[in-house]
C-alpha atoms as a PDB file:
ATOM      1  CA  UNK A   1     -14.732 -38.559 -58.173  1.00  0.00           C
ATOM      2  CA  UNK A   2     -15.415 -35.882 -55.721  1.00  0.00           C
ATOM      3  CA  UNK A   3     -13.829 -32.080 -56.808  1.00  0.00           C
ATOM      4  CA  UNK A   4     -13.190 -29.642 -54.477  1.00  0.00           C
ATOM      5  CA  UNK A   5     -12.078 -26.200 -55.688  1.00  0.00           C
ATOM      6  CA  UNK A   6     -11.402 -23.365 -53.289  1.00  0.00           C
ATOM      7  CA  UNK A   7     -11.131 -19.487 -54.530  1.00  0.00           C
ATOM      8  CA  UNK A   8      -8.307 -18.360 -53.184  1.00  0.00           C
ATOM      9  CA  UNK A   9      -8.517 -15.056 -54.033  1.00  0.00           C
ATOM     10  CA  UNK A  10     -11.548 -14.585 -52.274  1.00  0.00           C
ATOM     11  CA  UNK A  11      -9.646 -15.664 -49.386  1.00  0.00           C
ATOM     12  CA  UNK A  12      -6.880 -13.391 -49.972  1.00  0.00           C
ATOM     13  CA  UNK A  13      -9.446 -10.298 -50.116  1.00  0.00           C
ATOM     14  CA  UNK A  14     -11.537 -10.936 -46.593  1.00  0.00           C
ATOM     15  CA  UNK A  15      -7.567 -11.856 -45.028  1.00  0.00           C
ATOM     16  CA  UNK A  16      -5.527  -8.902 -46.510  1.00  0.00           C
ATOM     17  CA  UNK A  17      -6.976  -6.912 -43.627  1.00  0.00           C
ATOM     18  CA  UNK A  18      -6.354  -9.218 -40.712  1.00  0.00           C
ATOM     19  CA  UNK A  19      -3.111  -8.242 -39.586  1.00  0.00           C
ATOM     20  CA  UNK A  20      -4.005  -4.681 -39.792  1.00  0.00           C
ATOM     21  CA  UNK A  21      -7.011  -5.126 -37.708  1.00  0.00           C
ATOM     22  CA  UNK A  22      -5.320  -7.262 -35.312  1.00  0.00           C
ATOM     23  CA  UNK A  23      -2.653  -4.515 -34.825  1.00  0.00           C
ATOM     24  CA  UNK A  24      -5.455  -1.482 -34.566  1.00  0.00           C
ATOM     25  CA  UNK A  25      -7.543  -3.744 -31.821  1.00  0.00           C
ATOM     26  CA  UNK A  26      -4.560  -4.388 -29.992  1.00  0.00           C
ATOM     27  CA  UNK A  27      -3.478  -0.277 -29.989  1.00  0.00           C
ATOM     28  CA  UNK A  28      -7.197   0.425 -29.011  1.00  0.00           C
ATOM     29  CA  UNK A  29      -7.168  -2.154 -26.123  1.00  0.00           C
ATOM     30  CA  UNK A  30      -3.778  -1.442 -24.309  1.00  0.00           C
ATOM     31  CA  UNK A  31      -5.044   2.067 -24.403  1.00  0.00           C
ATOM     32  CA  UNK A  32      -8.158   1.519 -22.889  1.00  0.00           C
ATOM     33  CA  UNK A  33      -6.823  -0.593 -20.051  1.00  0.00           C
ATOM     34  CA  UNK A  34      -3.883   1.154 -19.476  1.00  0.00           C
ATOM     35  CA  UNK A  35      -5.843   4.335 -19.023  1.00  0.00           C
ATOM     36  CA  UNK A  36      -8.314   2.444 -16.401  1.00  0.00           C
ATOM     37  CA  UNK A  37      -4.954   1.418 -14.792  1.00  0.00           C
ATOM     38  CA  UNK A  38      -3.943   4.825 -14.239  1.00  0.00           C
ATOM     39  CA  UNK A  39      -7.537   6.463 -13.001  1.00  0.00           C
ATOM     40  CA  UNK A  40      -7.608   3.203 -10.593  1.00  0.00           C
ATOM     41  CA  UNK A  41      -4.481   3.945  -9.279  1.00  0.00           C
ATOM     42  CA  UNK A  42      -5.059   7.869  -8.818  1.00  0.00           C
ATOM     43  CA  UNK A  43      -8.165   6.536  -6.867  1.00  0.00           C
ATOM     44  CA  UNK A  44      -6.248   4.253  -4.654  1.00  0.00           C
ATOM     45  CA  UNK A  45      -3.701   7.373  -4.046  1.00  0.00           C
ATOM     46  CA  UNK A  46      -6.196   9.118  -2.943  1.00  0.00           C
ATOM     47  CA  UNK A  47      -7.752   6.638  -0.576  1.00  0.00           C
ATOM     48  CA  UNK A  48      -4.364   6.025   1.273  1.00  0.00           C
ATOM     49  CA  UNK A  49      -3.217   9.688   1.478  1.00  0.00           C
ATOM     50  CA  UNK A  50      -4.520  13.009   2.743  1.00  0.00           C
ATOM     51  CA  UNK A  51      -3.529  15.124  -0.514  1.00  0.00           C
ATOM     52  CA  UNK A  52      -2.400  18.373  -0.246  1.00  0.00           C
ATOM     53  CA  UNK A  53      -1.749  19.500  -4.001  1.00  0.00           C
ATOM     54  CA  UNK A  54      -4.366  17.424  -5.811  1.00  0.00           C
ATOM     55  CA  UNK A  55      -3.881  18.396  -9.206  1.00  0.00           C
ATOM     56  CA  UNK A  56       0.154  17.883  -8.553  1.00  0.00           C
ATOM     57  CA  UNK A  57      -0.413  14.338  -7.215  1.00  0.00           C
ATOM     58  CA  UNK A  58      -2.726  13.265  -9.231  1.00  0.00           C
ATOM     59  CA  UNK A  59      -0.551  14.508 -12.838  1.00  0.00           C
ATOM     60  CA  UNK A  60       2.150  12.401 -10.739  1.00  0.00           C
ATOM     61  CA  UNK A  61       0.337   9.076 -11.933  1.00  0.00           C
ATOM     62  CA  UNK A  62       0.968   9.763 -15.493  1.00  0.00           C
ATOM     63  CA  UNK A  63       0.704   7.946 -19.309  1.00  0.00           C
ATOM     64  CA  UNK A  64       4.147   7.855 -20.390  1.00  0.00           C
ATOM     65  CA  UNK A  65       3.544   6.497 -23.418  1.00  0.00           C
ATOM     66  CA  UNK A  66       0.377   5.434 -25.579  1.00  0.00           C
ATOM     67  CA  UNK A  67       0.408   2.084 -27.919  1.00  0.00           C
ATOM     68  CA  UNK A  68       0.777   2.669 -30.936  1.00  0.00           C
ATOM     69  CA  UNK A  69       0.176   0.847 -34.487  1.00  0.00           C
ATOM     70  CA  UNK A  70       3.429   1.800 -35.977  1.00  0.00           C
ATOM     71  CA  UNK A  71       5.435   0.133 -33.498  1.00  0.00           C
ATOM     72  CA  UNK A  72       7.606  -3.004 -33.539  1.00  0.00           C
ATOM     73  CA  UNK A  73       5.938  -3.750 -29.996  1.00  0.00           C
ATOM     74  CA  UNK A  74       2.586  -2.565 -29.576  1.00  0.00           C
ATOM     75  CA  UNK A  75       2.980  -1.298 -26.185  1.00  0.00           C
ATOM     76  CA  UNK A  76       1.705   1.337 -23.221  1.00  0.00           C
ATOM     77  CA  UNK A  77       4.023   2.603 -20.485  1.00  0.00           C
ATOM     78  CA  UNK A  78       2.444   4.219 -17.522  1.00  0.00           C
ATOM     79  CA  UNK A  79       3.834   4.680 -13.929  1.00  0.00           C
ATOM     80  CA  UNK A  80       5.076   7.449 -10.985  1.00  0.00           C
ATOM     81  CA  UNK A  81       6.424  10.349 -12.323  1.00  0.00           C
ATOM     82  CA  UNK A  82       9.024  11.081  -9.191  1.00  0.00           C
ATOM     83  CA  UNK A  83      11.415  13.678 -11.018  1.00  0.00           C
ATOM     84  CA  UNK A  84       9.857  16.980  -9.305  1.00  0.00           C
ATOM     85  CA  UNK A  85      11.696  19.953  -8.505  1.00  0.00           C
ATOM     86  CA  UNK A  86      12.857  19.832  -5.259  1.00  0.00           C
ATOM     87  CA  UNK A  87      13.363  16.508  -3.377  1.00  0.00           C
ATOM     88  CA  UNK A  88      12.470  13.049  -5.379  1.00  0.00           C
ATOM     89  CA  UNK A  89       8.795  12.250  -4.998  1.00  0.00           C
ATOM     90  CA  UNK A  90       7.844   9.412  -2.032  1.00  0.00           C
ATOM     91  CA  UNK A  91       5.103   8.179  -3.796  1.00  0.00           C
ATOM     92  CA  UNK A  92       6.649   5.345  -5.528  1.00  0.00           C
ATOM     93  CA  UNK A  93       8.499   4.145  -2.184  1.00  0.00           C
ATOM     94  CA  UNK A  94       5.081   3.196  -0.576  1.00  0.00           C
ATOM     95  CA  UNK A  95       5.080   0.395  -3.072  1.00  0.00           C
ATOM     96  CA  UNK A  96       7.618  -1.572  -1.398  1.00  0.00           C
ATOM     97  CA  UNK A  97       8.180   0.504   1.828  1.00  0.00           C
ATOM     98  CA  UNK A  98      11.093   1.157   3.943  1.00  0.00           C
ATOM     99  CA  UNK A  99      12.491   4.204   5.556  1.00  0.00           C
ATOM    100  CA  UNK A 100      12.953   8.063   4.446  1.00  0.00           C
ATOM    101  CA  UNK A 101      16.450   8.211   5.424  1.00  0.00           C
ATOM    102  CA  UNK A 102      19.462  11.339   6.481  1.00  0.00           C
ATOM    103  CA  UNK A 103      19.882  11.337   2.834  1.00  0.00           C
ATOM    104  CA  UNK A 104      16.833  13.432   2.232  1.00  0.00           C
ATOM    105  CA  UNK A 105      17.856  15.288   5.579  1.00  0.00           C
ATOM    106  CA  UNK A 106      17.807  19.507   5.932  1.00  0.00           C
ATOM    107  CA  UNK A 107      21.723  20.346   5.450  1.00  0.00           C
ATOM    108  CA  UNK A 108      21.866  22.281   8.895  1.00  0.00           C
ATOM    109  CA  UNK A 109      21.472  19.368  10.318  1.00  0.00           C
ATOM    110  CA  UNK A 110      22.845  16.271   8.150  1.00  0.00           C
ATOM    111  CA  UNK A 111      21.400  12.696   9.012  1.00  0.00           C
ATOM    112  CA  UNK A 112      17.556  14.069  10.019  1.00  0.00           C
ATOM    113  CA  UNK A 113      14.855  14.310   8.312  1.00  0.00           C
ATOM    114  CA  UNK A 114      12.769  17.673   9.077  1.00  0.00           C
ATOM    115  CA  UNK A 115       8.819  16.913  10.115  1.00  0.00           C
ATOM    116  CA  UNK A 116       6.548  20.163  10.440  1.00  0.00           C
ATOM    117  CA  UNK A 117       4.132  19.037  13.611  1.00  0.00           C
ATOM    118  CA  UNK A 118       0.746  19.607  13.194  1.00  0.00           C
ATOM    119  CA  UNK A 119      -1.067  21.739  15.040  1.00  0.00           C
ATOM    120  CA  UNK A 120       1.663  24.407  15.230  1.00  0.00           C
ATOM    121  CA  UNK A 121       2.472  27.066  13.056  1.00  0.00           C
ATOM    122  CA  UNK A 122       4.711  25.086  10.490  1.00  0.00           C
ATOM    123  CA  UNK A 123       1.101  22.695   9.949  1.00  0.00           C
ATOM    124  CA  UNK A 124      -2.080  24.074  11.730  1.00  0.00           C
ATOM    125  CA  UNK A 125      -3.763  21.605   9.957  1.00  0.00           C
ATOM    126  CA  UNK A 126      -2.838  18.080   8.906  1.00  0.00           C
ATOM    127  CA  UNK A 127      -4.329  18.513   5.539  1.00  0.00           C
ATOM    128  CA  UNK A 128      -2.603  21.984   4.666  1.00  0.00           C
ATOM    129  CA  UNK A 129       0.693  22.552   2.943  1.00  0.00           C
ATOM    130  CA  UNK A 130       3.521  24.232   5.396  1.00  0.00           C
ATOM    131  CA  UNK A 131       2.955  27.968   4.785  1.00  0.00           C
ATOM    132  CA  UNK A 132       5.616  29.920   2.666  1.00  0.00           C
ATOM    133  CA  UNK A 133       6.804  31.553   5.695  1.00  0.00           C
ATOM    134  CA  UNK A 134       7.565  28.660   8.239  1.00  0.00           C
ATOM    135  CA  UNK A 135       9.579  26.642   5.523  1.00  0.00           C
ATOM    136  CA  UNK A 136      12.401  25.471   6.520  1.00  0.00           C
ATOM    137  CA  UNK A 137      14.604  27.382   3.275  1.00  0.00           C
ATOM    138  CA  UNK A 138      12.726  30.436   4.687  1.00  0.00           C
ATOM    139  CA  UNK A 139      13.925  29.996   7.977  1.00  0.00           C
ATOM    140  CA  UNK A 140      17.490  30.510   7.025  1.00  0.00           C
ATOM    141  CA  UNK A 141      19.122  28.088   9.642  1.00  0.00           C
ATOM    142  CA  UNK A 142      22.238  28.577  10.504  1.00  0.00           C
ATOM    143  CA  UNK A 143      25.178  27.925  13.091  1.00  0.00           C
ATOM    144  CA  UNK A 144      26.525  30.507  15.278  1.00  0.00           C
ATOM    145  CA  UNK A 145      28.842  30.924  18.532  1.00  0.00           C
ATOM    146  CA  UNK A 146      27.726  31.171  21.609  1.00  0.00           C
ATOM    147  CA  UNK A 147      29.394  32.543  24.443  1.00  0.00           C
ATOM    148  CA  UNK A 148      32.618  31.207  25.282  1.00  0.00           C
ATOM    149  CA  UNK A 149      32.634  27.639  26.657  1.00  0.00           C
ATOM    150  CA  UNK A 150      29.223  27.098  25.538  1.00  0.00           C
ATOM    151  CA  UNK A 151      29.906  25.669  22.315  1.00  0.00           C
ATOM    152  CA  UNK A 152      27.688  26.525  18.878  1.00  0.00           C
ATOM    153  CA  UNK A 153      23.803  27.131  18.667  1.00  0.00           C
ATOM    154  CA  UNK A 154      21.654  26.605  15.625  1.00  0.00           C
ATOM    155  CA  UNK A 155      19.313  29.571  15.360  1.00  0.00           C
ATOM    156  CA  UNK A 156      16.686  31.169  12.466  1.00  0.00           C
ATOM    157  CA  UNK A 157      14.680  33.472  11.641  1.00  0.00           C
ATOM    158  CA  UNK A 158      11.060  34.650  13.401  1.00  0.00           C
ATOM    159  CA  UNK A 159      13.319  33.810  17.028  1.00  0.00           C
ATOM    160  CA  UNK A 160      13.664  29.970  15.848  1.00  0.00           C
ATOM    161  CA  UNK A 161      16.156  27.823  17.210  1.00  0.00           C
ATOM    162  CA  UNK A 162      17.015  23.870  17.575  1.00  0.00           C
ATOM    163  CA  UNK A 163      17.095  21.924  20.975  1.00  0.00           C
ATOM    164  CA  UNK A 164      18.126  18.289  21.552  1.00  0.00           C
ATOM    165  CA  UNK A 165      15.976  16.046  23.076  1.00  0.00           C
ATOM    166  CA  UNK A 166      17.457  13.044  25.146  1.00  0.00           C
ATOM    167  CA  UNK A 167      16.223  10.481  22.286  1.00  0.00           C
ATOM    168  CA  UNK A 168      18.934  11.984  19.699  1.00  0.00           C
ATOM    169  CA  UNK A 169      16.564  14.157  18.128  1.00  0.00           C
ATOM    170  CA  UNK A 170      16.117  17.643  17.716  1.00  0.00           C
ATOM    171  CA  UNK A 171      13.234  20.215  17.746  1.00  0.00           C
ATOM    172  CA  UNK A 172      12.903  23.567  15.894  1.00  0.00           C
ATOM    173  CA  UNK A 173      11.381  25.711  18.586  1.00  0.00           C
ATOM    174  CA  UNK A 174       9.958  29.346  17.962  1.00  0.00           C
ATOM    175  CA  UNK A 175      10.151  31.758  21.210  1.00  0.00           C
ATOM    176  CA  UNK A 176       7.793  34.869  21.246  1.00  0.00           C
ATOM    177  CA  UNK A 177       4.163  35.384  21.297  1.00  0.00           C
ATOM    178  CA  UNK A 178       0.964  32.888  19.709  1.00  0.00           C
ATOM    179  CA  UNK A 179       2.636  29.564  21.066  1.00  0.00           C
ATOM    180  CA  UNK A 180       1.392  27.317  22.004  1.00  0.00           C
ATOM    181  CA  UNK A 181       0.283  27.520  25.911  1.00  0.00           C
ATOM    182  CA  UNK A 182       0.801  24.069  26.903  1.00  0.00           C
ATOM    183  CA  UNK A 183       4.488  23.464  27.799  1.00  0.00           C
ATOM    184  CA  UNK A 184       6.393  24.720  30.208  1.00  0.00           C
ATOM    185  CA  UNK A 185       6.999  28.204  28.761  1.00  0.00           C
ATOM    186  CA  UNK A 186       3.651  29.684  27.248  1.00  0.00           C
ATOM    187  CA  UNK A 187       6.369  31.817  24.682  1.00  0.00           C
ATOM    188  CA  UNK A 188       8.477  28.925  23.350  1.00  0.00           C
ATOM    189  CA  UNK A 189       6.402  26.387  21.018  1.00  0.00           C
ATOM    190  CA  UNK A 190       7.769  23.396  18.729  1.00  0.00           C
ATOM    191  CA  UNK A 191       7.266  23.558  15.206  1.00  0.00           C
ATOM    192  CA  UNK A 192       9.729  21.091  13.716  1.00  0.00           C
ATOM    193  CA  UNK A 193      10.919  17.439  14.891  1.00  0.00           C
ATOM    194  CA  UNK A 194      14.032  16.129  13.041  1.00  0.00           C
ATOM    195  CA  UNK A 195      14.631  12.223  13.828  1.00  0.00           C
ATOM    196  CA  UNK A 196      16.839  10.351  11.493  1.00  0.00           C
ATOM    197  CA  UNK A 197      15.024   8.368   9.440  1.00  0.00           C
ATOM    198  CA  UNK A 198      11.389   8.325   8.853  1.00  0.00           C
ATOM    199  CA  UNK A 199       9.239   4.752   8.112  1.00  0.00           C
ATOM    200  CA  UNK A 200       7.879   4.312   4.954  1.00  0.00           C
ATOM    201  CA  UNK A 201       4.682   1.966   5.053  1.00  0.00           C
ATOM    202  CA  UNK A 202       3.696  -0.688   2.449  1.00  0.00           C
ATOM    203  CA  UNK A 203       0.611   1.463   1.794  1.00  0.00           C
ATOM    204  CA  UNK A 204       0.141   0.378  -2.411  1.00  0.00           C
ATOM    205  CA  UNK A 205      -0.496  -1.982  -4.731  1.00  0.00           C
ATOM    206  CA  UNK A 206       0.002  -0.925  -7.759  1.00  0.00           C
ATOM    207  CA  UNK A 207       2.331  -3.265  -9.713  1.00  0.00           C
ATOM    208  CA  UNK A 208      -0.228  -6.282  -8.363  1.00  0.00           C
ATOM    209  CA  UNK A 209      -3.248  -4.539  -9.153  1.00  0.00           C
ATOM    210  CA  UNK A 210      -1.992  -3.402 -12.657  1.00  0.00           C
ATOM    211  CA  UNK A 211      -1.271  -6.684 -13.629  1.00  0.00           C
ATOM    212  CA  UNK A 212      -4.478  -8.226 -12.046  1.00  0.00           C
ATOM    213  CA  UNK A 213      -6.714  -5.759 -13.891  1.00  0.00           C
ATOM    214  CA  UNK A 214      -4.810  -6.416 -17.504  1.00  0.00           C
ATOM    215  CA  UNK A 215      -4.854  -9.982 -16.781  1.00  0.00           C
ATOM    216  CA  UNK A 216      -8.756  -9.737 -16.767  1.00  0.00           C
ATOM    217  CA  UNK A 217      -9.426  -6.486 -18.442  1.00  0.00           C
ATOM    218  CA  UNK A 218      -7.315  -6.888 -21.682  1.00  0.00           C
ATOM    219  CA  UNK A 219      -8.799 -10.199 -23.552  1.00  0.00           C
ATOM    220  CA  UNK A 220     -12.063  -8.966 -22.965  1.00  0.00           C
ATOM    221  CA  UNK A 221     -11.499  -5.607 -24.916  1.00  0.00           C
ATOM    222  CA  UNK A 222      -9.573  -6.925 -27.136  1.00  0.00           C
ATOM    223  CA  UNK A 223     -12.255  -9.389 -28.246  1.00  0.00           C
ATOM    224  CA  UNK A 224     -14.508  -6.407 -28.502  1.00  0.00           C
ATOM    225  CA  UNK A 225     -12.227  -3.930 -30.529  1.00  0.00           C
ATOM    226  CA  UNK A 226     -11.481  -6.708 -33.118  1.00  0.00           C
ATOM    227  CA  UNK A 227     -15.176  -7.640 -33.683  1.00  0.00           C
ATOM    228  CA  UNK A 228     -15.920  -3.820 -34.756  1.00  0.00           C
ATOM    229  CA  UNK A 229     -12.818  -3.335 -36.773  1.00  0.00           C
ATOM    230  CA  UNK A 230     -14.114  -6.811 -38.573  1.00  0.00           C
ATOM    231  CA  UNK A 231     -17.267  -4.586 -39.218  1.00  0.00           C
ATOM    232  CA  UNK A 232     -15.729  -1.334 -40.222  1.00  0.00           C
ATOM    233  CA  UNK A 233     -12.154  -2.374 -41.640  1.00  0.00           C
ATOM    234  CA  UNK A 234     -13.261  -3.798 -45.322  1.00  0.00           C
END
């Protein structure tokens, strides 16, 4: 007769603290790849985009919530923060693509979508923010009569006005001195196009590379933050 005996309450003892090391490794490792998610994606941002505001853009790709142990689902949330003050942020739209549309349009002139052109005094430069001056609430836009017969005019301030051009669009023109030389009158130069919708290119990845990078990333550090809460969690 062969007896086999087990001590279960040795067993009990080393197991008591499995769950609660599961639970801990798990927290530890959703962290950890969720926060490689988001500096990946800020990277990538940067990559496709000439940015402006670089602290605003990059606090844009945010942690909007961290896992935690005391959760029924031990979970990590992050993603786009678009709710800024002003118009809804793009960024998120470049996941999918499509087109900035007259809903996002300047109310003097509903169904466009304003564009400061580079190189003149709304943009000298591509990678500089509109100055405060040549914004378009600055501007103060506005309708007004024209002599009789001639219909209505948009005008602004700094001697702005709008023309159409004969592909449905309109230009914000400046008259006075600095313009631009080029044209046919050396004191009128452009400094806003409107068009009616603006294309929105599949320029990001992010929902595919997220998952791609957990898929990998997340066994692997798991594995590693349960082994040293084995060691540490008697």
């Amino acid at each position: 007769m062969i007896k086999i005996s087990i001590d279960s309450k040795a067993i009990e003892v080393k197991l008591k603290n499995v769950p609660k090391q599961v639970a801990w490794a798990a927290m530890k490792a959703i962290n950890q790849v969720a926060l490689k998610i988001q500096e990946d994606q800020r990277a990538e941002m940067n990559k496709e985009f000439t940015i402006r505001k670089a602290a605003f853009m990059r606090n844009r790709i945010k942690m909007f919530r961290f896992a935690k142990t005391n959760q029924d689902e031990i979970y990590a949330e992050v993603g786009i923060d678009s709710n800024v003050k002003g118009a809804k942020l793009l960024l998120a739209r470049f996941e999918k693509g499509g087109k900035k549309t007259n809903e996002e349009g300047h109310g003097i002139l509903p169904g466009t979508v304003p564009i400061p052109l580079t190189g003149a005094k709304a943009r000298p430069e591509f990678r500089k923010s509109v100055p405060v001056a040549y914004r378009l609430q600055n501007l103060g836009l506005r309708s007004v009569l024209r002599r009789k017969g001639s219909g209505a005019a948009i005008i602004g301030n700094k001697h702005t006005f709008v023309l159409p051009t004969n592909r449905g669009e309109y230009v914000l023109m400046q008259r006075g001195p600095g313009g631009r030389t080029n044209g046919p009158d050396p004191d009128i130069s452009p400094l806003y196009l409107f068009r009616n919708n603006v294309p929105i290119p599949k320029l990001l990845k992010f929902l595919s590379q997220a998952k791609a990078l957990a898929g990998y990333m997340l066994p692997r550090v798991f594995k590693r933050w349960l082994q040293y809460a084995s060691r540490t969690q008697k």
